[in-house]
PDB file of N, CA and C in Angstrom:
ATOM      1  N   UNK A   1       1.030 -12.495  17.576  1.00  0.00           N
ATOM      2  CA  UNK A   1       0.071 -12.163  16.539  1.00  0.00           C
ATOM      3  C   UNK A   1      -0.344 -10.696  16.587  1.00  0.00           C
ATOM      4  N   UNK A   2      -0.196 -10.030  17.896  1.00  0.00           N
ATOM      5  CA  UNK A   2      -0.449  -8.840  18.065  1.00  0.00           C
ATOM      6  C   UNK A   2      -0.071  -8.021  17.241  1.00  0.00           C
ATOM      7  N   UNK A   3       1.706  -8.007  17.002  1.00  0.00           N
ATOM      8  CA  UNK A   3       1.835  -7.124  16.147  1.00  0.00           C
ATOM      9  C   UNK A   3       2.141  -7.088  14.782  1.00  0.00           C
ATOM     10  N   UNK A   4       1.713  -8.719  14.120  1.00  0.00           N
ATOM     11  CA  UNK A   4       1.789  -9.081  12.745  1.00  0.00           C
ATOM     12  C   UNK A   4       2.099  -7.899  12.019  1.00  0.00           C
ATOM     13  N   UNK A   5       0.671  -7.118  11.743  1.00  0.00           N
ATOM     14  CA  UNK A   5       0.232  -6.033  10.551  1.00  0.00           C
ATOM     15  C   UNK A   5       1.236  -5.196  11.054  1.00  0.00           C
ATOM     16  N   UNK A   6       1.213  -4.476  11.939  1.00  0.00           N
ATOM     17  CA  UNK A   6       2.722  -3.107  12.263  1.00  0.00           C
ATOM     18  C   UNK A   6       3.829  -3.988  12.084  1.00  0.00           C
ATOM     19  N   UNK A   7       4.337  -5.051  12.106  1.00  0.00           N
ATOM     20  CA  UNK A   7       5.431  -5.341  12.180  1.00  0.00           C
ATOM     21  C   UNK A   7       5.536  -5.693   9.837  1.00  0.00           C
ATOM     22  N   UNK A   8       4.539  -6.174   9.602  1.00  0.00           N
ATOM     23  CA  UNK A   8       4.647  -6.410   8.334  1.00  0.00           C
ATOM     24  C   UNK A   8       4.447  -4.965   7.489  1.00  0.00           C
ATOM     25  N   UNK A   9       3.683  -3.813   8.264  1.00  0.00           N
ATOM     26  CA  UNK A   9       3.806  -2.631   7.562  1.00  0.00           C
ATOM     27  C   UNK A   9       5.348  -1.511   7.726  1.00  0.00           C
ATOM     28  N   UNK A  10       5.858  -2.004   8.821  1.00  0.00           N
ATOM     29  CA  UNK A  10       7.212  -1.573   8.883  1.00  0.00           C
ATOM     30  C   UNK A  10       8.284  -2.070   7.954  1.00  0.00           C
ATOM     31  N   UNK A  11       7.785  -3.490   7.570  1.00  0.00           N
ATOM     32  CA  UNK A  11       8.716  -4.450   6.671  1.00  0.00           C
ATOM     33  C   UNK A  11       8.742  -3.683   5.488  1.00  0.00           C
ATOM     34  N   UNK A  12       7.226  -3.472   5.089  1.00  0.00           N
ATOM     35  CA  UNK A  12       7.320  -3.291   3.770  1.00  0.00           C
ATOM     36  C   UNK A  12       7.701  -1.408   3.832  1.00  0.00           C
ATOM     37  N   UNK A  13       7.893  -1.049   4.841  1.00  0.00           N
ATOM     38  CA  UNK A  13       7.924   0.631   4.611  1.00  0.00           C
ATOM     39  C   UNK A  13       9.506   0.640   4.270  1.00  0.00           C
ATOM     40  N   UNK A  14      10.495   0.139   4.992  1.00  0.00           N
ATOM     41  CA  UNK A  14      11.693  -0.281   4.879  1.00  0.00           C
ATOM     42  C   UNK A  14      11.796  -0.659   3.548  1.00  0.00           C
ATOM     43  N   UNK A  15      11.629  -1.712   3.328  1.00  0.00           N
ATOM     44  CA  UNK A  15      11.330  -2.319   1.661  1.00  0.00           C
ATOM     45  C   UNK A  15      11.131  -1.661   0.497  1.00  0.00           C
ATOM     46  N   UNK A  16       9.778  -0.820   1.083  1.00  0.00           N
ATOM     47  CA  UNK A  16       9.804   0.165  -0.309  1.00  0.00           C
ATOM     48  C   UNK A  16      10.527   1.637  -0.656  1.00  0.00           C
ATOM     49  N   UNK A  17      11.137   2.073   1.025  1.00  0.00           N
ATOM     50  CA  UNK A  17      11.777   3.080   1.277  1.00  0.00           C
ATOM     51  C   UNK A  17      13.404   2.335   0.369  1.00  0.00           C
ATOM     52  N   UNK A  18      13.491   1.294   0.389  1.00  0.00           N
ATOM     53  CA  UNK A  18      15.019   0.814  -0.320  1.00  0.00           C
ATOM     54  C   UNK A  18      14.554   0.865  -1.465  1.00  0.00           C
ATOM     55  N   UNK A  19      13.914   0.390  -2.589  1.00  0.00           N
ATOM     56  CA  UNK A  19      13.700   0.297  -3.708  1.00  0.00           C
ATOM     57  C   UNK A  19      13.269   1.207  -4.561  1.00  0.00           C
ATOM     58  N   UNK A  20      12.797   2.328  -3.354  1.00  0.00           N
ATOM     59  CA  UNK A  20      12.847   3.986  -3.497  1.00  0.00           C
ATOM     60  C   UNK A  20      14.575   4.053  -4.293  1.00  0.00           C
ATOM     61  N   UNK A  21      14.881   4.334  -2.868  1.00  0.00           N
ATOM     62  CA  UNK A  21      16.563   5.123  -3.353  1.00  0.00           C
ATOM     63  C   UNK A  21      17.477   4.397  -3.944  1.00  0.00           C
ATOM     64  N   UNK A  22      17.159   3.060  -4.317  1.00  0.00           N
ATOM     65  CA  UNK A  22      18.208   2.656  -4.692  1.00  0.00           C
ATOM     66  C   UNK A  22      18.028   2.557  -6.541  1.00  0.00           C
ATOM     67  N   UNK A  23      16.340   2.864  -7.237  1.00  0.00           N
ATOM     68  CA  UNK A  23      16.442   3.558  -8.185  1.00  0.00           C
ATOM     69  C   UNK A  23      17.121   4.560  -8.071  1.00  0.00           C
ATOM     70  N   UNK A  24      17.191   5.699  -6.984  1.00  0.00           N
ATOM     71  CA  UNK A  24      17.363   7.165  -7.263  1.00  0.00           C
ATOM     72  C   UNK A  24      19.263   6.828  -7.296  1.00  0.00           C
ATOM     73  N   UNK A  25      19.709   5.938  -7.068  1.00  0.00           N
ATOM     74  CA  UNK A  25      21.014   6.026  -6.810  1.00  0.00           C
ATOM     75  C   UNK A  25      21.394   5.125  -8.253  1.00  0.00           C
ATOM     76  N   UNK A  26      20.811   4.334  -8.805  1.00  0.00           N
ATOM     77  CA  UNK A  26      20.988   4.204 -10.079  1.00  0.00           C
ATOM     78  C   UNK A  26      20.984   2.544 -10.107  1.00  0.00           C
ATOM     79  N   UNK A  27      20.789   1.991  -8.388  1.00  0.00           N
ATOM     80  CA  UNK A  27      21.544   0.646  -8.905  1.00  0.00           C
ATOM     81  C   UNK A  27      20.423  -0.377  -9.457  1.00  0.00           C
ATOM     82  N   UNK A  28      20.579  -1.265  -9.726  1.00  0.00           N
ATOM     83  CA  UNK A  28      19.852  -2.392 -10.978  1.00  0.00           C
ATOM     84  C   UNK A  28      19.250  -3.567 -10.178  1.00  0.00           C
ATOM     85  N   UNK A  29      18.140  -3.108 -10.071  1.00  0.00           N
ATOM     86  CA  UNK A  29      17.029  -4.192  -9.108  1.00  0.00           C
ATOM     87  C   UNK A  29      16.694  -5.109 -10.304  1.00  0.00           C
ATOM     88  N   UNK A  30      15.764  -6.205 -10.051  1.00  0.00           N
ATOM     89  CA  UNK A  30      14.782  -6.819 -11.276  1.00  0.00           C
ATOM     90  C   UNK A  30      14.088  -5.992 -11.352  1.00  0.00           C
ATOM     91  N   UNK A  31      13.708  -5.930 -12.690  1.00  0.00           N
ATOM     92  CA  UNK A  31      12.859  -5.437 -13.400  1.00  0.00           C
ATOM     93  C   UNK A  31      11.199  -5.443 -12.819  1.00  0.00           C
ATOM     94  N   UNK A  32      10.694  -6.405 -12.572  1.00  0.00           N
ATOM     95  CA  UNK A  32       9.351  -6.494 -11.544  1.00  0.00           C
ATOM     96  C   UNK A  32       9.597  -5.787  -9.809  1.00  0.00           C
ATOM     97  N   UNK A  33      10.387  -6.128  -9.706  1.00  0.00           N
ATOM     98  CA  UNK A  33      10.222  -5.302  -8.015  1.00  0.00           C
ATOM     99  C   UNK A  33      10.507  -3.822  -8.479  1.00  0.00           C
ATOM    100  N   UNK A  34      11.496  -3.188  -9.586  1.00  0.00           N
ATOM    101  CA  UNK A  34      11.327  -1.893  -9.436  1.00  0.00           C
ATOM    102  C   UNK A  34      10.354  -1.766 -10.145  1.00  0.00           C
ATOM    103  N   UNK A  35       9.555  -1.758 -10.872  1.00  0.00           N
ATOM    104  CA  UNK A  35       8.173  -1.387 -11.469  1.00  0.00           C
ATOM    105  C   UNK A  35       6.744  -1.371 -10.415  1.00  0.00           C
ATOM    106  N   UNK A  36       7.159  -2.912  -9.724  1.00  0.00           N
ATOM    107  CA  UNK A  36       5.869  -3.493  -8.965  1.00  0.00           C
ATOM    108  C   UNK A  36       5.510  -3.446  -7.974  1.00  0.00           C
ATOM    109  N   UNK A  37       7.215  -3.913  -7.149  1.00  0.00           N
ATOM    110  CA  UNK A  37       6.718  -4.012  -5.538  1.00  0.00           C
ATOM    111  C   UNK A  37       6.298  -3.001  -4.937  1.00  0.00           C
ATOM    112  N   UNK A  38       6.585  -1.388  -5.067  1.00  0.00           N
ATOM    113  CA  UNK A  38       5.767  -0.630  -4.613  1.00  0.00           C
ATOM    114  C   UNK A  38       4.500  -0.459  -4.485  1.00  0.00           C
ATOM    115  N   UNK A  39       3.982  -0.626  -5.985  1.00  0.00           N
ATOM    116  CA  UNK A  39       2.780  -0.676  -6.158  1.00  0.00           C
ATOM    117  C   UNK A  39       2.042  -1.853  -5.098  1.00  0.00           C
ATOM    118  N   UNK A  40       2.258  -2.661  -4.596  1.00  0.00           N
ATOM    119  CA  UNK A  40       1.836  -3.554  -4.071  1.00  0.00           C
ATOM    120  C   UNK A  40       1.873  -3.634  -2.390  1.00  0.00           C
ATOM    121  N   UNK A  41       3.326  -2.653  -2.066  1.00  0.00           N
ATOM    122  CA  UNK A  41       3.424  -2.167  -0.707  1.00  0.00           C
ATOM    123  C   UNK A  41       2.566  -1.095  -0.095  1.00  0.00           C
ATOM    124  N   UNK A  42       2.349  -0.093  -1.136  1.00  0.00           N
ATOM    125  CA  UNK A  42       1.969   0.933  -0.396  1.00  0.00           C
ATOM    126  C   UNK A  42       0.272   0.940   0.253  1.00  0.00           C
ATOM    127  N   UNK A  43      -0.388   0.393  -0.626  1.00  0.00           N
ATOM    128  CA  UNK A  43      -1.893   0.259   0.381  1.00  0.00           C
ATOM    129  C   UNK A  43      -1.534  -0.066   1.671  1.00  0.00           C
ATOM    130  N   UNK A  44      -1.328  -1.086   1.920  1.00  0.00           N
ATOM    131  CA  UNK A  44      -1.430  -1.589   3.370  1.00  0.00           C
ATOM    132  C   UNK A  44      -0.698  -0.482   4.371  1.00  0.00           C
ATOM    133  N   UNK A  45       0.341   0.053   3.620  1.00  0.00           N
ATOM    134  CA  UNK A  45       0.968   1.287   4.663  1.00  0.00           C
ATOM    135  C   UNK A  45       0.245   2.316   4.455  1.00  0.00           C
ATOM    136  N   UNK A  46      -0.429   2.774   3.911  1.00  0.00           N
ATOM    137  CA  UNK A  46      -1.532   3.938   3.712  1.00  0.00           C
ATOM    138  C   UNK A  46      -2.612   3.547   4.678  1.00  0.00           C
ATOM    139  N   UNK A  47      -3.207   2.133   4.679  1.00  0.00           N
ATOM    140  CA  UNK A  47      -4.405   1.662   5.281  1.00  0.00           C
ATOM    141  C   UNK A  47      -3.455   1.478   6.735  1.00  0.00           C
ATOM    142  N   UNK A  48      -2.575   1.191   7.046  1.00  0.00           N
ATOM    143  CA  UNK A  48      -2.106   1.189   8.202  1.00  0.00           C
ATOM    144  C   UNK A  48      -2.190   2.505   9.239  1.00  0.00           C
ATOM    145  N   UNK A  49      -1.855   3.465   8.326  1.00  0.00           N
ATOM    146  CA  UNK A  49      -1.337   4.845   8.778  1.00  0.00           C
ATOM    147  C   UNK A  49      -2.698   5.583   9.157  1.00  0.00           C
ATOM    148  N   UNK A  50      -4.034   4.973   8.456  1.00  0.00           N
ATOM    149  CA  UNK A  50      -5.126   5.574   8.474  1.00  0.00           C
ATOM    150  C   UNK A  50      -5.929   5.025  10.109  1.00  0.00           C
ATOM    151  N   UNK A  51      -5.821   3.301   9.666  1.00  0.00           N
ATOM    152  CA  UNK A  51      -6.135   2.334  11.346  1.00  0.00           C
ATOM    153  C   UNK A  51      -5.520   3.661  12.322  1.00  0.00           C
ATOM    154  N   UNK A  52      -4.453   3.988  11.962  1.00  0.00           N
ATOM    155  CA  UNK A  52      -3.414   4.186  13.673  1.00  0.00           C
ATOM    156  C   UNK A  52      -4.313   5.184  13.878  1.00  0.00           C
ATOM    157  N   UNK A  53      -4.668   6.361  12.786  1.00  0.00           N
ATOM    158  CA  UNK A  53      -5.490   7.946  13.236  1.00  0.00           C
ATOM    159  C   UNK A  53      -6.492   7.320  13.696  1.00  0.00           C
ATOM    160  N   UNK A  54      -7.387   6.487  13.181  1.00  0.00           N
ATOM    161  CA  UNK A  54      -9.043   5.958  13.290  1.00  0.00           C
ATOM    162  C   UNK A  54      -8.752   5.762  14.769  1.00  0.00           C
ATOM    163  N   UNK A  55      -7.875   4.959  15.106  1.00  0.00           N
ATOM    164  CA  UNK A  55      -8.212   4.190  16.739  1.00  0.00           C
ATOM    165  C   UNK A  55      -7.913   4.992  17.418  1.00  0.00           C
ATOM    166  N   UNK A  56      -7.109   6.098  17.607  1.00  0.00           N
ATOM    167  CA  UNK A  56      -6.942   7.204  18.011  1.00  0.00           C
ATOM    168  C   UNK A  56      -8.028   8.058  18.735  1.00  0.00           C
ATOM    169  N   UNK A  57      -8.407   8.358  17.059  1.00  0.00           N
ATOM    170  CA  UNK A  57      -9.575   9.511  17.257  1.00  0.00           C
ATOM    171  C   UNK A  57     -10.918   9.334  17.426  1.00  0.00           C
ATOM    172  N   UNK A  58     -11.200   8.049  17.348  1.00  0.00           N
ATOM    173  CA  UNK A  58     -12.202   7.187  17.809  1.00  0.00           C
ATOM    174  C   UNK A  58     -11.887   6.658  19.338  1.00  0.00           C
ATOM    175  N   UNK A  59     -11.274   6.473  19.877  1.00  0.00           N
ATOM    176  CA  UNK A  59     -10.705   5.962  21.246  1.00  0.00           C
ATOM    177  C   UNK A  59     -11.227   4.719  21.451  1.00  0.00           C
ATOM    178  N   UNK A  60     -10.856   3.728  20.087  1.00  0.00           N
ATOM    179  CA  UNK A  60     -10.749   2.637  20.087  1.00  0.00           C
ATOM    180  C   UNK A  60      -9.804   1.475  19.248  1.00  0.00           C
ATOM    181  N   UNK A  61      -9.468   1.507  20.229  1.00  0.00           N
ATOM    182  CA  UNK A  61      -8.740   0.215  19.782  1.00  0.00           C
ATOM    183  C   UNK A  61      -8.800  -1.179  19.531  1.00  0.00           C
ATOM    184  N   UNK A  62      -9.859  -1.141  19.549  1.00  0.00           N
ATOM    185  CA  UNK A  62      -9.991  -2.364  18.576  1.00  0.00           C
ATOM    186  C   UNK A  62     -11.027  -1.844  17.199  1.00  0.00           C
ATOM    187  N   UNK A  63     -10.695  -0.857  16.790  1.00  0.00           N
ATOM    188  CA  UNK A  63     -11.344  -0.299  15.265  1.00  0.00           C
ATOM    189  C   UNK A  63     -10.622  -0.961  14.297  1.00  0.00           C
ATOM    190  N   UNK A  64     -11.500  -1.486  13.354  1.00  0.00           N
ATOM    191  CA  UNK A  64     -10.858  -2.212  12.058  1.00  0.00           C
ATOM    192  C   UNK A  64     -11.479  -1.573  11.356  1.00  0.00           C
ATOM    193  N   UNK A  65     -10.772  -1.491   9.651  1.00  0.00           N
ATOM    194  CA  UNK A  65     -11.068  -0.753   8.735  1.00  0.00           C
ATOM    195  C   UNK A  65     -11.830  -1.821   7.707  1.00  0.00           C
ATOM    196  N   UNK A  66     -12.757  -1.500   7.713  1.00  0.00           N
ATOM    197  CA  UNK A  66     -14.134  -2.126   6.526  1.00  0.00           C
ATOM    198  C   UNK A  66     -13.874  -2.724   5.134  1.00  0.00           C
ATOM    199  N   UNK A  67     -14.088  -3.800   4.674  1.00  0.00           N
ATOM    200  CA  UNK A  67     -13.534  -3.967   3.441  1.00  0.00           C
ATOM    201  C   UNK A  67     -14.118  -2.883   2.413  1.00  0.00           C
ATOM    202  N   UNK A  68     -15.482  -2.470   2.588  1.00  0.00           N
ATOM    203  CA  UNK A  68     -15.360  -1.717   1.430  1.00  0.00           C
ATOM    204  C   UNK A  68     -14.953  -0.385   1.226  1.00  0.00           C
ATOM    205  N   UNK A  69     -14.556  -0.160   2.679  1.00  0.00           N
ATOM    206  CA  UNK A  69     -13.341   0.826   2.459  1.00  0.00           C
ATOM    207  C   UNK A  69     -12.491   0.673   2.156  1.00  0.00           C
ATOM    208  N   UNK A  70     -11.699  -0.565   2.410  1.00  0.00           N
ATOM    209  CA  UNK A  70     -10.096  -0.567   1.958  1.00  0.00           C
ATOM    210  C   UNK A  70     -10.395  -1.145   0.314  1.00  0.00           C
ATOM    211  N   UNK A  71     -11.718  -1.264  -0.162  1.00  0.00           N
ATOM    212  CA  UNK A  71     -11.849  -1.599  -1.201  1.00  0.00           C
ATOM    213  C   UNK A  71     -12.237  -0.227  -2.356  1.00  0.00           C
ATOM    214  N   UNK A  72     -12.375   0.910  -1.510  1.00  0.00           N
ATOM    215  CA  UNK A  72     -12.963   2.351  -2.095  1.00  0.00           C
ATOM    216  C   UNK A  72     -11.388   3.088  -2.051  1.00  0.00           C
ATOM    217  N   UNK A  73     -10.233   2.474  -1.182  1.00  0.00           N
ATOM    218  CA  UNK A  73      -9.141   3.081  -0.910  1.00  0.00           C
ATOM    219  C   UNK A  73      -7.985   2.451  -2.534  1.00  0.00           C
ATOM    220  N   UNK A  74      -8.041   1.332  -2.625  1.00  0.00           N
ATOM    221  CA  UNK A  74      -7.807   0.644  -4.069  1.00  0.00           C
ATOM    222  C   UNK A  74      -8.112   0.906  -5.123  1.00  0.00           C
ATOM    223  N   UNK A  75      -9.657   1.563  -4.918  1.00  0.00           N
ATOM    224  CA  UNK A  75     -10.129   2.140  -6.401  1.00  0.00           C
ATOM    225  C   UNK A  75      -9.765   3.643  -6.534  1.00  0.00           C
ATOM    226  N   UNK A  76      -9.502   4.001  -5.404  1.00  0.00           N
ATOM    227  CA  UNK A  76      -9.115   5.485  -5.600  1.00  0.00           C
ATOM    228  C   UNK A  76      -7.424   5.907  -6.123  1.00  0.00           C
ATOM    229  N   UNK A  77      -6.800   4.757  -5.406  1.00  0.00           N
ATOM    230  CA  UNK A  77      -5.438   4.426  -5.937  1.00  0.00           C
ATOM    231  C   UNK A  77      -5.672   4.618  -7.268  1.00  0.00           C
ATOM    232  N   UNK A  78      -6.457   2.904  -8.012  1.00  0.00           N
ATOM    233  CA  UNK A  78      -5.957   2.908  -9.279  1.00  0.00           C
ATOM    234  C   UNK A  78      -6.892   4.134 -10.169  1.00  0.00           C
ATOM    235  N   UNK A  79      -7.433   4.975  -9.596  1.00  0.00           N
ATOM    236  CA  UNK A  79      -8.282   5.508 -10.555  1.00  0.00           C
ATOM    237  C   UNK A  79      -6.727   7.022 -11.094  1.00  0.00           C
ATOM    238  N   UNK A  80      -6.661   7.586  -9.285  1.00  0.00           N
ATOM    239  CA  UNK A  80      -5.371   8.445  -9.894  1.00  0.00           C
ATOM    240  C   UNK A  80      -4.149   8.045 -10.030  1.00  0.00           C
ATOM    241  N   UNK A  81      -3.706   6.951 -10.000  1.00  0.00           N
ATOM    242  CA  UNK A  81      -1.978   6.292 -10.058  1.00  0.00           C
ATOM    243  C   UNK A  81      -2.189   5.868 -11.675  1.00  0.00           C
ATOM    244  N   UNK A  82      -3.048   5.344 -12.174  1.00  0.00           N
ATOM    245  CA  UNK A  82      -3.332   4.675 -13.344  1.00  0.00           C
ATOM    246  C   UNK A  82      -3.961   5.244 -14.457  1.00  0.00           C
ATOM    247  N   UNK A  83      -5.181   6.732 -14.143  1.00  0.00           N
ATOM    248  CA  UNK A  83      -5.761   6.868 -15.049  1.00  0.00           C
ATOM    249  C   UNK A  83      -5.649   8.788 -15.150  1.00  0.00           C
ATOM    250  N   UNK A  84      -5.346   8.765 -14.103  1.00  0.00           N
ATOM    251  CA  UNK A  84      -5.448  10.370 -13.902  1.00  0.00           C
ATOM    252  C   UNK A  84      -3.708  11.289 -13.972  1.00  0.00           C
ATOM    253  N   UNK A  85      -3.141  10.966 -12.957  1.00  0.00           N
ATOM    254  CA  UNK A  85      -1.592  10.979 -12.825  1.00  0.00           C
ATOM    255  C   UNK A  85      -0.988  10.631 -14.245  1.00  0.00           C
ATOM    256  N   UNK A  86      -1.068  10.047 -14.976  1.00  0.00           N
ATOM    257  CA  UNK A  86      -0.279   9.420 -16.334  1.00  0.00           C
ATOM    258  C   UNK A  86      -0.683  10.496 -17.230  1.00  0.00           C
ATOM    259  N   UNK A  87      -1.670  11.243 -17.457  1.00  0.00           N
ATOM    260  CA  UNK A  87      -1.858  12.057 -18.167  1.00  0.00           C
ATOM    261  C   UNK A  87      -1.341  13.064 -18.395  1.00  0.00           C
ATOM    262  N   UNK A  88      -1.231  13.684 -16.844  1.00  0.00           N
ATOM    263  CA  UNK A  88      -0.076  15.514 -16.316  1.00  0.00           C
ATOM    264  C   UNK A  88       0.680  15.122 -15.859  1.00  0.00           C
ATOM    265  N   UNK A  89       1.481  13.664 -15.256  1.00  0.00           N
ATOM    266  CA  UNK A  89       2.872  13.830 -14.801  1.00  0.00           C
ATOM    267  C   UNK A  89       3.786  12.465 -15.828  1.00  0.00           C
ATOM    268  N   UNK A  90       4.290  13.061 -15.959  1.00  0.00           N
ATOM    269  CA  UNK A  90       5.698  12.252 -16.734  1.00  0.00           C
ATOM    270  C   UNK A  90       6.049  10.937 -16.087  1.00  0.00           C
ATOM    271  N   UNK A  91       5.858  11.243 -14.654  1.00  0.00           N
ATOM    272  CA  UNK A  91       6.837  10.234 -13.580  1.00  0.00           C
ATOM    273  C   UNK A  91       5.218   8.951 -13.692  1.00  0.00           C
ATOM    274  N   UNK A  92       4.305   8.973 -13.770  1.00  0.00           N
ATOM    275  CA  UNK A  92       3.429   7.809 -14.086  1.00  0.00           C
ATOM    276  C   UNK A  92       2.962   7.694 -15.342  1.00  0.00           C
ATOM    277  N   UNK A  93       2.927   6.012 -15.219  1.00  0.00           N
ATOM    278  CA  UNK A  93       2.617   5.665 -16.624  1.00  0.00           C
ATOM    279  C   UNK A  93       1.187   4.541 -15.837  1.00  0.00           C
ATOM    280  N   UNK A  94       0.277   4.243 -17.114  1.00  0.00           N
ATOM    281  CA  UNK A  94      -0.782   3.081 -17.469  1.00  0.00           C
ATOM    282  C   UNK A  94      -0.671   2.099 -17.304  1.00  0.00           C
ATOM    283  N   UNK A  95      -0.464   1.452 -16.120  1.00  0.00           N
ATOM    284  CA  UNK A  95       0.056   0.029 -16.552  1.00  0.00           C
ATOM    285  C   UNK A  95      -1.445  -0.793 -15.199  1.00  0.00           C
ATOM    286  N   UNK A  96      -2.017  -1.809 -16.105  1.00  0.00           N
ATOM    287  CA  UNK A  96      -3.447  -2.571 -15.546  1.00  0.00           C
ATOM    288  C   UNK A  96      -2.633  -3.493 -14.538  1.00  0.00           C
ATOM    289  N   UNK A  97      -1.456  -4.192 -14.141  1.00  0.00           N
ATOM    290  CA  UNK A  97      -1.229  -4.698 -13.645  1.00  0.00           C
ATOM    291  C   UNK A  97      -0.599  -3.832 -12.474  1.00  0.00           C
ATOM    292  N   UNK A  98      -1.026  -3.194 -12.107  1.00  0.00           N
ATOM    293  CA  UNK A  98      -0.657  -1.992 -11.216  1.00  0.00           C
ATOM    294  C   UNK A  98      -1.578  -1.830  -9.951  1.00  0.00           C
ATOM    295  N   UNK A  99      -3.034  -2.002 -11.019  1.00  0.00           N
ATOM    296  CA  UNK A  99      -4.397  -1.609 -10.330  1.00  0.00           C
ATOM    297  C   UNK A  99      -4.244  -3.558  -9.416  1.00  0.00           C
ATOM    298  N   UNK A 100      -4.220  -4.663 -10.567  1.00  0.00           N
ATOM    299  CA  UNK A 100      -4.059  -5.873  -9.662  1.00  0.00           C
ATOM    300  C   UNK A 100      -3.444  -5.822  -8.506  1.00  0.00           C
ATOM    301  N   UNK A 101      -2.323  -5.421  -8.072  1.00  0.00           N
ATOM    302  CA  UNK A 101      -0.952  -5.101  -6.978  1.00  0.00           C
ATOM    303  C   UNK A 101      -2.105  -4.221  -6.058  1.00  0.00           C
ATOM    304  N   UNK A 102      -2.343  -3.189  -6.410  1.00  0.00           N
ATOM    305  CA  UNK A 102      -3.263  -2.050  -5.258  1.00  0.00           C
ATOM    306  C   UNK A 102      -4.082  -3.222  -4.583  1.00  0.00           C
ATOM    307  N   UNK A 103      -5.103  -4.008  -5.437  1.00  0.00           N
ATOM    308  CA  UNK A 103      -6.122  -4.772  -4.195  1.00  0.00           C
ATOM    309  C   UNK A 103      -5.287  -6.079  -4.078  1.00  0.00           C
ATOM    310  N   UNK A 104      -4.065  -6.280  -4.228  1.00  0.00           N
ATOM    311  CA  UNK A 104      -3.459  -7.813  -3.682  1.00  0.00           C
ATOM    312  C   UNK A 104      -3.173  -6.952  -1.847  1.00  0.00           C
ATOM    313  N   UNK A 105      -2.637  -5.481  -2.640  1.00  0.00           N
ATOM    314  CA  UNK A 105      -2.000  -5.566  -0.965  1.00  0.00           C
ATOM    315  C   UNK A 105      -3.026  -4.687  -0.507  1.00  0.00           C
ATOM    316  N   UNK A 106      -4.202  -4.516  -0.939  1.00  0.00           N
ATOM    317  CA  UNK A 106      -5.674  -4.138  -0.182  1.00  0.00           C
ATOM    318  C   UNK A 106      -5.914  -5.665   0.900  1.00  0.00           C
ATOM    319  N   UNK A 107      -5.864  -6.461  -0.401  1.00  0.00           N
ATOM    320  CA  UNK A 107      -6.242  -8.094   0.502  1.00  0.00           C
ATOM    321  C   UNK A 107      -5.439  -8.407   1.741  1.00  0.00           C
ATOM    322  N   UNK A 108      -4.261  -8.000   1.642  1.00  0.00           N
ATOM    323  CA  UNK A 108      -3.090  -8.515   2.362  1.00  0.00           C
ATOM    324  C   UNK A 108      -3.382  -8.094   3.614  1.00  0.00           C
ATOM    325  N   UNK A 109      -3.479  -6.444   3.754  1.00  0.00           N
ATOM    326  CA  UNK A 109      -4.080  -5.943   4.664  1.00  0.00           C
ATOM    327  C   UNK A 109      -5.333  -6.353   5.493  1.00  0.00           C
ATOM    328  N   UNK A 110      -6.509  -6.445   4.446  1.00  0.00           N
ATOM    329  CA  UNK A 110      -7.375  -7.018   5.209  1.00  0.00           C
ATOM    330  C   UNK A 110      -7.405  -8.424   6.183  1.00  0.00           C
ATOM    331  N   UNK A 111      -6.384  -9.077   5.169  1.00  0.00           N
ATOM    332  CA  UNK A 111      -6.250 -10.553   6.084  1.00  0.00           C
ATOM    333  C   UNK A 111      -5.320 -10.127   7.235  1.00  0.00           C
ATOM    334  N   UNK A 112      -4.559  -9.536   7.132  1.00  0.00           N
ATOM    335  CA  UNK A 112      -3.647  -9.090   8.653  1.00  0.00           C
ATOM    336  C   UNK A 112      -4.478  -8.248   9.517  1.00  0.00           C
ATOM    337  N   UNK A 113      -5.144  -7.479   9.102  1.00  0.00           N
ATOM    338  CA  UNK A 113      -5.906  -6.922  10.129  1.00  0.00           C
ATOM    339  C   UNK A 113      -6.783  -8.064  10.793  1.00  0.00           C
ATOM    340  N   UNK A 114      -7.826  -9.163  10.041  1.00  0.00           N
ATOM    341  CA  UNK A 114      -8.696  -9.813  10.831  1.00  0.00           C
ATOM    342  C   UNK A 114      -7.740 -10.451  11.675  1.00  0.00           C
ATOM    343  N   UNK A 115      -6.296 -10.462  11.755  1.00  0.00           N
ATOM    344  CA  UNK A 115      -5.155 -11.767  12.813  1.00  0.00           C
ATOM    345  C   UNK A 115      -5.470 -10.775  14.351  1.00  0.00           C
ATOM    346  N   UNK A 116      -5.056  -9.542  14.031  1.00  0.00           N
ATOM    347  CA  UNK A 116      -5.144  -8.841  15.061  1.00  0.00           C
ATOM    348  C   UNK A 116      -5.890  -8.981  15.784  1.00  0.00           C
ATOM    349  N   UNK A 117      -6.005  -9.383  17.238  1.00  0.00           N
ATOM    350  CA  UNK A 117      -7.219  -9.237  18.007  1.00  0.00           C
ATOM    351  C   UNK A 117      -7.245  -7.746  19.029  1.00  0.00           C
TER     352      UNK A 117
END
């Protein structure tokens, strides 16, 4: 159980690192995982990457990250992935089911973090 969350944030870094390049290489995923699954991977590896500095630089290890932080980390997502970014860059677009995906894998996170002891 120890290393659930690192072992499920490596999954999905792998995961989304493929569905990265394999748009950039041209080949033909479904239509929902290349639009979505990113959107849905990357919190928890952002909130992961943040735990690892926190316990660090806190010199604790057993530091968990607060829901209404990882809930201020979701809104900050969808505020520039969804409302800000779509405006000056080409490469994002508006899409509300985007912002849903940010707090599924806000949730996801949080429930893997409380496994951790």
């Amino acid at each position: 159980m120890k290393n659930i969350l690192r072992n499920y944030v490596l999954i999905s870094f792998l995961l989304g690192s493929f569905i990265y390049f394999a748009s950039q290489l041209n080949l033909q995923l479904p239509r929902f995982i290349r639009f979505y699954a990113n959107d849905f991977l990357i919190v928890p590896i952002v909130l992961y990457s943040a735990l690892w500095i926190l316990k660090r630089t806190k010199n604790n290890p057993n530091y968990k990250i607060s829901i209404p932080l990882i809930i201020y980390i979701c809104f900050l997502y969808s505020i520039l992935f969804e409302f800000i970014f779509p405006n000056y860059l080409a490469r994002y677009t508006k899409d509300y089911t985007d912002i849903l995906l940010y707090f599924a894998g806000g949730l996801v996170f949080y429930q893997l973090q409380k496994l951790v002891k």
